[in-house]
PDB file of N, CA and C in Angstrom:
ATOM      1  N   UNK A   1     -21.375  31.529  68.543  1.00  0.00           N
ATOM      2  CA  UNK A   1     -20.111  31.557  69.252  1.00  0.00           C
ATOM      3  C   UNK A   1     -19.054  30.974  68.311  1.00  0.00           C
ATOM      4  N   UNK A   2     -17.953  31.545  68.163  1.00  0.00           N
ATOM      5  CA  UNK A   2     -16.982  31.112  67.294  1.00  0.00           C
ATOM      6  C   UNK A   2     -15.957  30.545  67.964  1.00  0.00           C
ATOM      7  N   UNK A   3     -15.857  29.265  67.054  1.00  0.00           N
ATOM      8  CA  UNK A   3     -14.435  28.388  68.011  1.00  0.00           C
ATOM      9  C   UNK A   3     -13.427  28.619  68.604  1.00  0.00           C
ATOM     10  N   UNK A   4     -12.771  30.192  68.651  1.00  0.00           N
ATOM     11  CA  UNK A   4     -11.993  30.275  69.233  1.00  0.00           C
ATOM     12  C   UNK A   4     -12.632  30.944  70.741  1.00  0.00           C
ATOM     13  N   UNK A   5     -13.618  31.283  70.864  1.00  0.00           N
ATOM     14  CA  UNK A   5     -14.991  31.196  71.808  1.00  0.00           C
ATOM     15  C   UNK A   5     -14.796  30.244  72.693  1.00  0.00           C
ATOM     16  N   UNK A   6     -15.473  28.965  72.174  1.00  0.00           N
ATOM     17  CA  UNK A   6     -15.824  27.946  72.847  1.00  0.00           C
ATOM     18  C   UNK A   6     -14.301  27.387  73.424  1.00  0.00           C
ATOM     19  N   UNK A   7     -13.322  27.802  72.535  1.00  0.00           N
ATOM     20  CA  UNK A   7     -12.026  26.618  73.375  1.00  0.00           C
ATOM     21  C   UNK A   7     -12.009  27.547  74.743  1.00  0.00           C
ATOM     22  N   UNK A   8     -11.757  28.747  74.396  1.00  0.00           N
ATOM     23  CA  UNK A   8     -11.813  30.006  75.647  1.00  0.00           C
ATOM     24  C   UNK A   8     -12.612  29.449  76.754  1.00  0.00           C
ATOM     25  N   UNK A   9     -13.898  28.928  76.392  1.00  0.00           N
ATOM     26  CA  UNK A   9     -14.857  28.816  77.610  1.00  0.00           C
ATOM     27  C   UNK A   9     -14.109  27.086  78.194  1.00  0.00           C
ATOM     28  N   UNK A  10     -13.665  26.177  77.087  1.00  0.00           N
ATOM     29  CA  UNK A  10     -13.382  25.228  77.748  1.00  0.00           C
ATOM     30  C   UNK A  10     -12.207  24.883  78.547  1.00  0.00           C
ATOM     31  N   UNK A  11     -11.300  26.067  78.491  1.00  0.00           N
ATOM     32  CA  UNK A  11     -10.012  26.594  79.147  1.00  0.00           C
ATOM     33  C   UNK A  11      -9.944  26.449  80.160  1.00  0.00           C
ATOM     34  N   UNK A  12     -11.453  27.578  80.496  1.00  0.00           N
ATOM     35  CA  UNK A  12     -12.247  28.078  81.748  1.00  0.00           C
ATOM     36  C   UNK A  12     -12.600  27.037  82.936  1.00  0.00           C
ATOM     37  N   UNK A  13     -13.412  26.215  81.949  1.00  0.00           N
ATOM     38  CA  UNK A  13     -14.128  24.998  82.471  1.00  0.00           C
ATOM     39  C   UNK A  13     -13.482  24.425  83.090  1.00  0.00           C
ATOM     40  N   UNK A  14     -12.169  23.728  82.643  1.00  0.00           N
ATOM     41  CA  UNK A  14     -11.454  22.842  82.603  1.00  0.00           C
ATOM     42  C   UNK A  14     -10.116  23.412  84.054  1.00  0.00           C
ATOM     43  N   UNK A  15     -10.412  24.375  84.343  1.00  0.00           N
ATOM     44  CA  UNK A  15      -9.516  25.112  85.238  1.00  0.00           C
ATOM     45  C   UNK A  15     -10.492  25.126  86.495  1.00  0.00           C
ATOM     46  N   UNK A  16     -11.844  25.007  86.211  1.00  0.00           N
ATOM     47  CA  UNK A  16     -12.743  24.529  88.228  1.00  0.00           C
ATOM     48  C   UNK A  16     -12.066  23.412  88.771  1.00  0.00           C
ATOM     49  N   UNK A  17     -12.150  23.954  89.800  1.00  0.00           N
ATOM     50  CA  UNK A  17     -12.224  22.855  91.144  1.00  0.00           C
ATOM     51  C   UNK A  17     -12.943  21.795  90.443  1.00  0.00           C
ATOM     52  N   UNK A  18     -12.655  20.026  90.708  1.00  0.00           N
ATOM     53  CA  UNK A  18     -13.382  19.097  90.013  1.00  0.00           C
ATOM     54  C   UNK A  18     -14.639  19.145  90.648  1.00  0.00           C
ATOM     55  N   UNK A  19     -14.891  19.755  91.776  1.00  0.00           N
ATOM     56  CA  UNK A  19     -17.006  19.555  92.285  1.00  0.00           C
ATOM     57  C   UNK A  19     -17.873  20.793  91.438  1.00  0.00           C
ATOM     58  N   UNK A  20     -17.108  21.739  90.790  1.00  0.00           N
ATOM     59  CA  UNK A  20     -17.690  22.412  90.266  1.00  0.00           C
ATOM     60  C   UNK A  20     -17.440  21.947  88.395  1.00  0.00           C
ATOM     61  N   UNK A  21     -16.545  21.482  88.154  1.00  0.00           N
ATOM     62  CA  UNK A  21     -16.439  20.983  86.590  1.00  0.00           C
ATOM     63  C   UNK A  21     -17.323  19.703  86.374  1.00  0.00           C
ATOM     64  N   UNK A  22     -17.493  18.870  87.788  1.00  0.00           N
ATOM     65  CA  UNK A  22     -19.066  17.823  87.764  1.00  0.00           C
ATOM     66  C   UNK A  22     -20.283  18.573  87.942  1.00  0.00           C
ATOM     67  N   UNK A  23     -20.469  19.477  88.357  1.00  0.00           N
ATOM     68  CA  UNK A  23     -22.199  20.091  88.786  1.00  0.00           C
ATOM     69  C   UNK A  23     -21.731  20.882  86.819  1.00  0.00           C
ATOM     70  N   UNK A  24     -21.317  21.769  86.293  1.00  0.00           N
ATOM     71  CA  UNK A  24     -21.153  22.202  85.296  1.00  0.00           C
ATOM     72  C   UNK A  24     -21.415  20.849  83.892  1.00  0.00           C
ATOM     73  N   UNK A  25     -20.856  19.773  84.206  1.00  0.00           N
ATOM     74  CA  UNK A  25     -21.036  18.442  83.152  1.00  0.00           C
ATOM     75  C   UNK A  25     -21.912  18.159  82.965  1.00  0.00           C
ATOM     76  N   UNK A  26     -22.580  17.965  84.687  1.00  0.00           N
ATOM     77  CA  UNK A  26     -24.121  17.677  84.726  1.00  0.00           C
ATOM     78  C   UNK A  26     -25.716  18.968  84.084  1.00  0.00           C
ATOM     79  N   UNK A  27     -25.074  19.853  84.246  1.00  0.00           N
ATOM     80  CA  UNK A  27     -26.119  21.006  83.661  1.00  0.00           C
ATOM     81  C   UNK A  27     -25.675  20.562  82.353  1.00  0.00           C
ATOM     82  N   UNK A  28     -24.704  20.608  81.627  1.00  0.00           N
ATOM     83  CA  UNK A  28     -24.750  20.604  79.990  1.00  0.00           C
ATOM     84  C   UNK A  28     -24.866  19.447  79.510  1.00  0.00           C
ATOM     85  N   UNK A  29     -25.053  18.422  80.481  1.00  0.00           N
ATOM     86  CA  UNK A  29     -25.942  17.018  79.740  1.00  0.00           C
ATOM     87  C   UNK A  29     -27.007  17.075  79.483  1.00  0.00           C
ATOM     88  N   UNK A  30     -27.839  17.456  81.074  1.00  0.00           N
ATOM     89  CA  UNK A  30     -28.774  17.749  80.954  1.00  0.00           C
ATOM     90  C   UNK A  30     -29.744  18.851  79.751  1.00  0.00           C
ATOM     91  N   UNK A  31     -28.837  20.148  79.643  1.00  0.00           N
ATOM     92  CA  UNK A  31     -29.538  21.073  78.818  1.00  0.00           C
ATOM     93  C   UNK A  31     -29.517  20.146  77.818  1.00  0.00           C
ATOM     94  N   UNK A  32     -28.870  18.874  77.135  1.00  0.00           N
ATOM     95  CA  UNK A  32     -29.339  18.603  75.902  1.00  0.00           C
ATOM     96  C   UNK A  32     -30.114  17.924  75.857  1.00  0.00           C
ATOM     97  N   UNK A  33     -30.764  16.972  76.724  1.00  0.00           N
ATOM     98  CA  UNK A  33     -31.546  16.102  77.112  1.00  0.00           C
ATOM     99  C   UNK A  33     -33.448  16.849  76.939  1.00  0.00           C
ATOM    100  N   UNK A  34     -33.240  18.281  76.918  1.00  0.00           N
ATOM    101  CA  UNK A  34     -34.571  18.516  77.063  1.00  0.00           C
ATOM    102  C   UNK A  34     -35.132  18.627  78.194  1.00  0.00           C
ATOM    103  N   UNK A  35     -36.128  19.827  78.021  1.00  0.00           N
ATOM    104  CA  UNK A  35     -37.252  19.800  79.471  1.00  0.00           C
ATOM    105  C   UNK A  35     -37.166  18.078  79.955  1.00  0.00           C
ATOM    106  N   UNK A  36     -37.905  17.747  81.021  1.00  0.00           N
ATOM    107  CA  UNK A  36     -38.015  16.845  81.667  1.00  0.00           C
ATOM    108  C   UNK A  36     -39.979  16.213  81.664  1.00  0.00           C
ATOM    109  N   UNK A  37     -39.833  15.314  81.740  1.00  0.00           N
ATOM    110  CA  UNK A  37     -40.976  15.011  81.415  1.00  0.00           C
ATOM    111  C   UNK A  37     -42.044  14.541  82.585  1.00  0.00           C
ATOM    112  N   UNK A  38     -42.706  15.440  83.457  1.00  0.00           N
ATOM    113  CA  UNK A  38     -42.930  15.344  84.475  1.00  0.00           C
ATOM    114  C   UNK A  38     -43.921  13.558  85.099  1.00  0.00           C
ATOM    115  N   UNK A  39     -44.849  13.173  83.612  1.00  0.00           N
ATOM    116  CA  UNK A  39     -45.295  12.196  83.674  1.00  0.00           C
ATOM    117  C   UNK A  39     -44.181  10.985  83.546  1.00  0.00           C
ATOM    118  N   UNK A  40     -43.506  11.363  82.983  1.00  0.00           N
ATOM    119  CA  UNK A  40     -42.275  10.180  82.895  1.00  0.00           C
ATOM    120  C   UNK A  40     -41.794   9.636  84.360  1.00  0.00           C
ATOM    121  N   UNK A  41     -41.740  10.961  85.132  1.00  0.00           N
ATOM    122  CA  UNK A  41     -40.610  10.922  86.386  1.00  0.00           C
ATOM    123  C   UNK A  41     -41.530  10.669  87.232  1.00  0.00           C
ATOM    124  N   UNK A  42     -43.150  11.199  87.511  1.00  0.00           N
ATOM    125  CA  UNK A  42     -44.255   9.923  88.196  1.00  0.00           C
ATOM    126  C   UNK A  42     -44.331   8.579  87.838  1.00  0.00           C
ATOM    127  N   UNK A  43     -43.924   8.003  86.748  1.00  0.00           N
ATOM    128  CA  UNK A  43     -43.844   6.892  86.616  1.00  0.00           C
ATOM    129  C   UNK A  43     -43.050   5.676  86.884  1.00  0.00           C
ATOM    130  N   UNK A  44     -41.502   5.998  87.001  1.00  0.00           N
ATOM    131  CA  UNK A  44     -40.517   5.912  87.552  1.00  0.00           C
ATOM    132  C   UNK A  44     -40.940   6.241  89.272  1.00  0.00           C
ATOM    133  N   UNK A  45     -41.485   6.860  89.902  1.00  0.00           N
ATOM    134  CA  UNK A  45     -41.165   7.063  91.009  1.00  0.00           C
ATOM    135  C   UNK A  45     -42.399   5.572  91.459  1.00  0.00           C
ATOM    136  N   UNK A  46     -43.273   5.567  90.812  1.00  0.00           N
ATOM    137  CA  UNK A  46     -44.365   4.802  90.949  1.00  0.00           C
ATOM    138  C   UNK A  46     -43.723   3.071  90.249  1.00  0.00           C
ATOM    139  N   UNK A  47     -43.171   3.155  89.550  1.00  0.00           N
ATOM    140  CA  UNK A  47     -42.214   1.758  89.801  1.00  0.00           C
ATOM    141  C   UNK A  47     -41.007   1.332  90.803  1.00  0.00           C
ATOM    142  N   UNK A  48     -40.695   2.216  91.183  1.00  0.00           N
ATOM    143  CA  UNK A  48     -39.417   2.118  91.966  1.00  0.00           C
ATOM    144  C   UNK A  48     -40.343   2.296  93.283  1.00  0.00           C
ATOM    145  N   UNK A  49     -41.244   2.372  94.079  1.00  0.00           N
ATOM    146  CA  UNK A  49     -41.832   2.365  95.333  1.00  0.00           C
ATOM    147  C   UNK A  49     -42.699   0.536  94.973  1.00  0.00           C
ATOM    148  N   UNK A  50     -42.810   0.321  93.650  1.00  0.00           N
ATOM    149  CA  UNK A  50     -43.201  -1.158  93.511  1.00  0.00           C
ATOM    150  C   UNK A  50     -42.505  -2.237  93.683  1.00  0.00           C
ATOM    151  N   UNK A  51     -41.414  -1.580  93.499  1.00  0.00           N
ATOM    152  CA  UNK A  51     -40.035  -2.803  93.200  1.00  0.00           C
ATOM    153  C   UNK A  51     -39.398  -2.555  94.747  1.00  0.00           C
ATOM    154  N   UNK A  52     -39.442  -1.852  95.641  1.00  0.00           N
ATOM    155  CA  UNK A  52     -39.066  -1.890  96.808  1.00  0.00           C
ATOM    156  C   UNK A  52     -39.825  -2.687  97.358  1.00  0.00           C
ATOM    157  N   UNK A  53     -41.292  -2.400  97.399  1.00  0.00           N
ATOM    158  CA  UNK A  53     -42.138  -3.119  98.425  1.00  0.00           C
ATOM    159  C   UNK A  53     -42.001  -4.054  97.929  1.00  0.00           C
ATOM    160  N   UNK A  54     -42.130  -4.791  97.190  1.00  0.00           N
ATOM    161  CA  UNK A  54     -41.662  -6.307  96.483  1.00  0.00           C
ATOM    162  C   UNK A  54     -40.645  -7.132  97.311  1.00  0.00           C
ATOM    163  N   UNK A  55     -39.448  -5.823  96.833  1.00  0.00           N
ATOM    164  CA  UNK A  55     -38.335  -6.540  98.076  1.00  0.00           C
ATOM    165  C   UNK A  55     -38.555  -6.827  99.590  1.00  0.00           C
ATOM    166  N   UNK A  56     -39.048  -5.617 100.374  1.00  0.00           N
ATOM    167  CA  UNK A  56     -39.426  -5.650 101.914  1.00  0.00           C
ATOM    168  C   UNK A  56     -40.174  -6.535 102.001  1.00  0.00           C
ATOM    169  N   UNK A  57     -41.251  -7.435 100.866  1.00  0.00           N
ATOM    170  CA  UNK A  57     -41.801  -7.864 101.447  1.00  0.00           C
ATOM    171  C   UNK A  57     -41.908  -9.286 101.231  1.00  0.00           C
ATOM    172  N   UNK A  58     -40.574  -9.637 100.244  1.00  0.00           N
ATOM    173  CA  UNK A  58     -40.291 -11.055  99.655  1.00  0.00           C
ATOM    174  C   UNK A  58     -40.631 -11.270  98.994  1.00  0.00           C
ATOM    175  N   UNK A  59     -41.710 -10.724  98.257  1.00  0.00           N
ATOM    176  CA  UNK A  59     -41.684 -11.244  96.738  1.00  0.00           C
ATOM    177  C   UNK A  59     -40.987 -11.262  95.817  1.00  0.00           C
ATOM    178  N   UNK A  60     -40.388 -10.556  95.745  1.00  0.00           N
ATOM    179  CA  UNK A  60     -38.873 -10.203  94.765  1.00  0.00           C
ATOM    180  C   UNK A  60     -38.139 -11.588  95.075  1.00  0.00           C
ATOM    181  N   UNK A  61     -37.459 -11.940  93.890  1.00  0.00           N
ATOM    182  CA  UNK A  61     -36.100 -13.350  93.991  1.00  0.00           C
ATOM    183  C   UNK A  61     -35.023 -12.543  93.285  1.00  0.00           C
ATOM    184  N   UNK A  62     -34.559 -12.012  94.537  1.00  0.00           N
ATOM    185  CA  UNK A  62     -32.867 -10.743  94.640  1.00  0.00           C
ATOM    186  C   UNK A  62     -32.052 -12.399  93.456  1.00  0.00           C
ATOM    187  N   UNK A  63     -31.272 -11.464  92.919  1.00  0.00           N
ATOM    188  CA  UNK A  63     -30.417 -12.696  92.200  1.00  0.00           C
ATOM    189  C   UNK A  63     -28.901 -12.135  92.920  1.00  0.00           C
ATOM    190  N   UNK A  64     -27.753 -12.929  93.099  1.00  0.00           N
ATOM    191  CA  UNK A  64     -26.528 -13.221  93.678  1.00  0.00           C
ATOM    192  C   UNK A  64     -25.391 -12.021  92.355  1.00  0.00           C
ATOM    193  N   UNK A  65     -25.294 -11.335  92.657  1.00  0.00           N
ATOM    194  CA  UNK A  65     -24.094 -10.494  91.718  1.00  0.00           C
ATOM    195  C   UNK A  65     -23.458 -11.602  90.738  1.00  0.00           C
ATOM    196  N   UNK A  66     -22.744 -12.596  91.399  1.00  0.00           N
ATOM    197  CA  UNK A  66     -21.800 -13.051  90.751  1.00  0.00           C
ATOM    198  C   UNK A  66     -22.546 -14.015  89.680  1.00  0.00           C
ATOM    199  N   UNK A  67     -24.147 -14.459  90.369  1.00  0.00           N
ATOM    200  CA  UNK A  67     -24.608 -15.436  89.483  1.00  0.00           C
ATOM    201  C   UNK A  67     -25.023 -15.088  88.474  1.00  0.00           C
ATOM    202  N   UNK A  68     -25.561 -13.580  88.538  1.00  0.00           N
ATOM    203  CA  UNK A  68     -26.412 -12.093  87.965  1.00  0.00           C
ATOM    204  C   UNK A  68     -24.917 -12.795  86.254  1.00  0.00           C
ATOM    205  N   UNK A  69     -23.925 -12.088  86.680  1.00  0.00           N
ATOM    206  CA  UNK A  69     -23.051 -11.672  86.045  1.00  0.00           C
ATOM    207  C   UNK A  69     -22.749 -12.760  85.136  1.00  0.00           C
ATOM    208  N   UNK A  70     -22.495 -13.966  85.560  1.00  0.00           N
ATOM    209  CA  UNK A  70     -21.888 -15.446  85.069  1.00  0.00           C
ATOM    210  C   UNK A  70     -23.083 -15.659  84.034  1.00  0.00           C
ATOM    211  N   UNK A  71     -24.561 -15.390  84.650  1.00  0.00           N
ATOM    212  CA  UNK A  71     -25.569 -15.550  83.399  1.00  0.00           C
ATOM    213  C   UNK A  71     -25.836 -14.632  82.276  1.00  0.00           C
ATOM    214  N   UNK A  72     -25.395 -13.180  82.745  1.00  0.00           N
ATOM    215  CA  UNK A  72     -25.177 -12.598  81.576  1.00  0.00           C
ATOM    216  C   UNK A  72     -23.969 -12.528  80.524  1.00  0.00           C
ATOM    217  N   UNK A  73     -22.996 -13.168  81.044  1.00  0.00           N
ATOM    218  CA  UNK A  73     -21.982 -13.308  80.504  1.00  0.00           C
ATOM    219  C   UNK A  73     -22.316 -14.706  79.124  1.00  0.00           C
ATOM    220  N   UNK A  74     -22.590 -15.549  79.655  1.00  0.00           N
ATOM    221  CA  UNK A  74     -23.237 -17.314  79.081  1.00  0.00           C
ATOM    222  C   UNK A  74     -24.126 -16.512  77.888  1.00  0.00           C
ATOM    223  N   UNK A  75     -25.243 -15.859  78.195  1.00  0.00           N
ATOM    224  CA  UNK A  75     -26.296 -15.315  77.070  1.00  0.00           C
ATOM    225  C   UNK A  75     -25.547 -14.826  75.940  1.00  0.00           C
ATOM    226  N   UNK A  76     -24.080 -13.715  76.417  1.00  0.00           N
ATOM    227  CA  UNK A  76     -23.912 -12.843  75.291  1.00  0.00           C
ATOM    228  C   UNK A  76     -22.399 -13.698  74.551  1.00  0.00           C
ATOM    229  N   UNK A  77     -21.887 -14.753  75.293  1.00  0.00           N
ATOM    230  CA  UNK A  77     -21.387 -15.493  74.246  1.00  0.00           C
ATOM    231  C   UNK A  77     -21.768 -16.484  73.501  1.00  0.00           C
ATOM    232  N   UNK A  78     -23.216 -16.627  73.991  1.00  0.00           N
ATOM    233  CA  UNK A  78     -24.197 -16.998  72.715  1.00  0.00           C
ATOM    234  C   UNK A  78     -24.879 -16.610  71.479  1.00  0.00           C
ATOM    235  N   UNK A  79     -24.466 -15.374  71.691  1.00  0.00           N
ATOM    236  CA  UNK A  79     -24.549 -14.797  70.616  1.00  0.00           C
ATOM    237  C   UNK A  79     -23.964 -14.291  69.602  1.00  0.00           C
TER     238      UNK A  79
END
């Protein structure tokens, strides 16, 4: 495709409705990202059903946003 091609198509693009220029962003992230890795995304689903029940069931120690934030803030001007 030759650049005066691609500006053409981004003309295009750039002229959707914004719910269709986000579903369009999201396919051409994705296409660069590669197939999907089906063991990856069982694994993830199989941590994230761990880290819930954790929460429901109190084991988890939820940390406070602001305290979350104030301590990451302290770490990285330590560095």
């Amino acid at each position: 495709m030759s650049l005066p091609e691609v500006e053409a198509v981004r003309v295009d693009a750039l002229a959707l409705p914004e719910r269709e220029r986000a579903e369009l962003a999201r396919d051409l992230v994705a296409s660069l990202d590669g197939p999907a890795d089906a063991d990856v995304a069982a694994a993830w689903d199989i941590e994230l059903c761990r880290r819930i029940n954790e929460i429901e069931s109190g084991k988890a120690q939820l940390l406070d946003i602001d305290k979350a934030l104030e301590k990451a803030r302290q770490q990285l001007s330590r560095d």
